[in-house]
Protein backbone atom coordinates (compact mmCIF):
# COMPACT_ATOMS: atom_id res chain seq x y z
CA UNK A 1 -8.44 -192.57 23.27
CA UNK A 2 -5.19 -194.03 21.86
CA UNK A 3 -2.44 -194.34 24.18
CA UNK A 4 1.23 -193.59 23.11
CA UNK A 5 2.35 -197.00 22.82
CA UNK A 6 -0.37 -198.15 20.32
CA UNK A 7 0.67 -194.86 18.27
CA UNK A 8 4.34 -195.55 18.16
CA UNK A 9 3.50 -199.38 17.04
CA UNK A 10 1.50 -198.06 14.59
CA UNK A 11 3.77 -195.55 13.08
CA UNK A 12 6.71 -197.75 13.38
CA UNK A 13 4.37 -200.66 11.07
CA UNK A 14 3.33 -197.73 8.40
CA UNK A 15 6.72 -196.90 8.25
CA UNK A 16 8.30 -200.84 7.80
CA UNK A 17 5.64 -200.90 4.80
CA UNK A 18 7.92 -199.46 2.24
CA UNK A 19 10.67 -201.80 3.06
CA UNK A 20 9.32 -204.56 0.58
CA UNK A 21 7.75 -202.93 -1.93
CA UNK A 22 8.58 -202.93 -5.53
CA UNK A 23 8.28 -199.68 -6.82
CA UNK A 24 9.00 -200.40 -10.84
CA UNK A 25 7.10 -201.77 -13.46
CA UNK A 26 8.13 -203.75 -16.52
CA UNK A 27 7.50 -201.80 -19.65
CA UNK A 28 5.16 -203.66 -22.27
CA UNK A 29 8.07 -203.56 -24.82
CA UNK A 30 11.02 -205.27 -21.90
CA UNK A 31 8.59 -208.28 -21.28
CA UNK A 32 10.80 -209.91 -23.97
CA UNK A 33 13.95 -208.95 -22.89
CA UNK A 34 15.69 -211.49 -21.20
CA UNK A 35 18.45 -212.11 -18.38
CA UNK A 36 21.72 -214.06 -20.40
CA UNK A 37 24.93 -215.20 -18.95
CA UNK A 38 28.60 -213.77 -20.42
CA UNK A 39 28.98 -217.40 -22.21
CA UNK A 40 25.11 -216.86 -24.17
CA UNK A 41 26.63 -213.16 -24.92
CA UNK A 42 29.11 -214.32 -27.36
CA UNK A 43 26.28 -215.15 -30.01
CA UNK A 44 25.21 -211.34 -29.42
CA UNK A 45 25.58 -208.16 -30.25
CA UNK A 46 26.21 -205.37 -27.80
CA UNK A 47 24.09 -202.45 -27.43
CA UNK A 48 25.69 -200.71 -24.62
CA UNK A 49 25.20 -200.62 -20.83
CA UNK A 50 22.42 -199.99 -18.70
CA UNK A 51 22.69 -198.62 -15.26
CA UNK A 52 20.37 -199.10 -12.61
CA UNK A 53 19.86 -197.59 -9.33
CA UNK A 54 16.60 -198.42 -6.82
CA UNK A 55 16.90 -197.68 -3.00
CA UNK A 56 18.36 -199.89 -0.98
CA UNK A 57 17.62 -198.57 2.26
CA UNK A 58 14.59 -196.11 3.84
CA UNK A 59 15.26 -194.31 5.98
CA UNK A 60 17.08 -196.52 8.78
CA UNK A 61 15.55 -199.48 6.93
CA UNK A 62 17.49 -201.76 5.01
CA UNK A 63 15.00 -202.86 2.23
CA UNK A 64 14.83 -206.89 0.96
CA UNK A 65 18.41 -207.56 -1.43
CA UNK A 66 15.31 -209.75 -3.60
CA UNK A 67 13.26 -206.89 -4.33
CA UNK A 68 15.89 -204.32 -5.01
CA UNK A 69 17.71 -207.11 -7.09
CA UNK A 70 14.16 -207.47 -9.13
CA UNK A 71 14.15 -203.66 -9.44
CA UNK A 72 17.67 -203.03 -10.77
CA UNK A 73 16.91 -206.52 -13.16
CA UNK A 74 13.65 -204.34 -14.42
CA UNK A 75 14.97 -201.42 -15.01
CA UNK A 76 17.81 -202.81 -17.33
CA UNK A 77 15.46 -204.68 -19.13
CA UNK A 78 12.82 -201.11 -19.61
CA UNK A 79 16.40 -199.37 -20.84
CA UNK A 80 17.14 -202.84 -23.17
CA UNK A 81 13.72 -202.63 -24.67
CA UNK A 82 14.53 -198.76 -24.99
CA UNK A 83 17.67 -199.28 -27.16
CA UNK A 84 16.26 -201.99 -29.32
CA UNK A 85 18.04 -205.01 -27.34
CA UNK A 86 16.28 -208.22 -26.37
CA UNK A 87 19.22 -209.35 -24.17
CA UNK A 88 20.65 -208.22 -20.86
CA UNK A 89 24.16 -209.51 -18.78
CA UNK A 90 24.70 -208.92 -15.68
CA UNK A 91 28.35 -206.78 -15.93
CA UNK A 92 28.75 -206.62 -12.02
CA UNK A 93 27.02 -207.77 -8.59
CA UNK A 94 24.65 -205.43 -6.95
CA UNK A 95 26.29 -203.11 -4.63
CA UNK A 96 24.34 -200.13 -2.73
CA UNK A 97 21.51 -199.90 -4.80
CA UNK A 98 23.54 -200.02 -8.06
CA UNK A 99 24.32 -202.19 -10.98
CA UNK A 100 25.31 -202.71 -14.87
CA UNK A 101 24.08 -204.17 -17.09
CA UNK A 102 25.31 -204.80 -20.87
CA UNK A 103 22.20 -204.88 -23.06
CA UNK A 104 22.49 -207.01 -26.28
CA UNK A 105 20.54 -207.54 -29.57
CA UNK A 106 20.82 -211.45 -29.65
CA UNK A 107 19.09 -213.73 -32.51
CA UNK A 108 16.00 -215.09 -31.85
């Protein structure tokens, strides 16, 4: 029989699981889409914006900055692909689970 200890460790490793998962896939179409700086924008042209959200936290459980940072990156690029871009900036840092992106058509 299990004590109570051994079930608490358990539950509390099931539930730290989540924490560094990556929930969102690139899209077929967005594997061309690519991250640009504000100087390579200027040879672009603008789409619009792209706003991404992914959970930063579980629970009490602050997830990894990395993997939300990849999330939020591949979620602009599925919306780029989406509106025909190839091309997205980075408008502002990540904060809370959130950020912009402006998605641009750039030549090839």
């Amino acid at each position: 029989m299990l004590n109570r200890t051994s079930v608490v460790a358990a539950l509390l490793l099931v539930s730290l699981l989540p924490a560094g998962c990556t929930w969102v896939d690139l899209n077929a179409q967005a594997k061309e889409v690519t991250l640009i700086d504000a100087a390579a924008a200027g040879q672009c042209k603008l789409l619009g914006v792209a706003d991404s959200m992914s959970a930063d936290h579980i629970g009490v459980l602050n997830r990894k900055k990395s993997k939300v940072a990849l999330e939020l990156l591949t979620l602009a690029k599925n919306s780029a692909a989406d509106m025909g871009g190839n091309a997205v900036s980075e408008v502002a840092p990540m904060e809370a689970g959130k950020q912009s992106f402006n998605v641009y058509l750039c030549p090839e």
